[in-house]
Protein backbone atom coordinates (compact mmCIF):
# COMPACT_ATOMS: atom_id res chain seq x y z
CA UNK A 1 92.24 150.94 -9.21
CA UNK A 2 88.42 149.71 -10.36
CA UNK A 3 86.19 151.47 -10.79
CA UNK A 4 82.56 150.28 -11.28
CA UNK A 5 78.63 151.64 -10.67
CA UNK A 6 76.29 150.76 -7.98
CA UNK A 7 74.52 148.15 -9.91
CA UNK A 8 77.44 146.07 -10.56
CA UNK A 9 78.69 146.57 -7.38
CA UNK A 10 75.57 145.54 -5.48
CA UNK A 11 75.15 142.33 -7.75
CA UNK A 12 79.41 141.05 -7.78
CA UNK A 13 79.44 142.56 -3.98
CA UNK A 14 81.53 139.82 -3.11
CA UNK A 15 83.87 139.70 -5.87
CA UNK A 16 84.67 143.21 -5.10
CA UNK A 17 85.44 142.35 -1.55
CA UNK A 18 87.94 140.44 -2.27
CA UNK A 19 89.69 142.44 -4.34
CA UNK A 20 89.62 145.35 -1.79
CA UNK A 21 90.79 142.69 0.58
CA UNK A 22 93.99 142.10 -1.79
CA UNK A 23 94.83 145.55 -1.79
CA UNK A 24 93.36 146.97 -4.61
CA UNK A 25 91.09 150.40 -4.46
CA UNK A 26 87.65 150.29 -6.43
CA UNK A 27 85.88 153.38 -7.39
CA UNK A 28 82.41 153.66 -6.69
CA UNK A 29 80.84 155.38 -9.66
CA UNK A 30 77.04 156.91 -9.85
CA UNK A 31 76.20 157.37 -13.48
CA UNK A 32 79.74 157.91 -15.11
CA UNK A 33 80.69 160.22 -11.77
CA UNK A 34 83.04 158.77 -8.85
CA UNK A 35 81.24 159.07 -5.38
CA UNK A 36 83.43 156.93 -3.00
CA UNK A 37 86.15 154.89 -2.55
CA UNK A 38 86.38 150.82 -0.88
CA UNK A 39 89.97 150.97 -0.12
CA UNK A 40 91.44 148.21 2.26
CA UNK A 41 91.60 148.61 6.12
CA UNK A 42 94.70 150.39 7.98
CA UNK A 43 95.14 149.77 11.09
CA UNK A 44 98.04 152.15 11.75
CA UNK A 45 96.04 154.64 10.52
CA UNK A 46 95.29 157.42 13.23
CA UNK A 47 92.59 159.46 11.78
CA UNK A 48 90.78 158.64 8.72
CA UNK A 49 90.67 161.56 6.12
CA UNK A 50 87.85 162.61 6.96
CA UNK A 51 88.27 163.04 10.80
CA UNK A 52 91.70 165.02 10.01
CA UNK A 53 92.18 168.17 11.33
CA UNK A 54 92.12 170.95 8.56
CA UNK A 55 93.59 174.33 8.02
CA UNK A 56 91.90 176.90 7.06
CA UNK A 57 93.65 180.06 6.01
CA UNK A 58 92.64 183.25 7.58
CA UNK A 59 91.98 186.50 5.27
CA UNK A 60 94.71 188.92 5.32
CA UNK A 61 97.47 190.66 2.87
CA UNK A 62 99.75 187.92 3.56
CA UNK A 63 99.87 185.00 0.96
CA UNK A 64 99.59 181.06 1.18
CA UNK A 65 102.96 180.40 0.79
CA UNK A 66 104.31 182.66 3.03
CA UNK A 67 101.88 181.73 5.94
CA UNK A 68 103.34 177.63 5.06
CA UNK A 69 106.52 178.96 5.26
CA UNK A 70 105.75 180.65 8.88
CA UNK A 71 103.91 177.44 10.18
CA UNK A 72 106.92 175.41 9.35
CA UNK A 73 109.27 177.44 10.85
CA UNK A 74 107.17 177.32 13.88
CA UNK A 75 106.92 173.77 13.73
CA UNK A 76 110.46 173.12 13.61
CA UNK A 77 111.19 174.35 17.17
């Protein structure tokens, strides 16, 4: 993993192409603080993260774990 600001980013763009096209991850960083990720291309790759679909627990007495443990029971058959 790099990890390296805008500036330098903008002005070696293509350097850090390259290495994103090897297969290495490079941190985006906006003054000392990470704000996104260049990470290489996946083709087999159904949803990105950001388009996965996310659970949300509902409010009630019962607790995280047991609610996992319910969904993967339910799962299984």
């Amino acid at each position: 993993m790099i990890k390296v600001n805008v500036k330098q980013l903008l002005h070696n763009f293509s350097e850090y192409k390259k290495k994103v096209k090897s297969g290495e991850r490079v941190v985006i960083l906006e003054h000392k603080k990470p704000i996104m990720d260049l990470t290489p291309y996946k083709e087999h790759i159904e949803k990105p993260g950001w388009k996965r679909d996310h659970f949300v627990l509902p409010a009630s007495k019962i607790s995280a774990s047991e609610i996992c443990v319910k969904m993967r029971r339910q799962a299984r058959y």
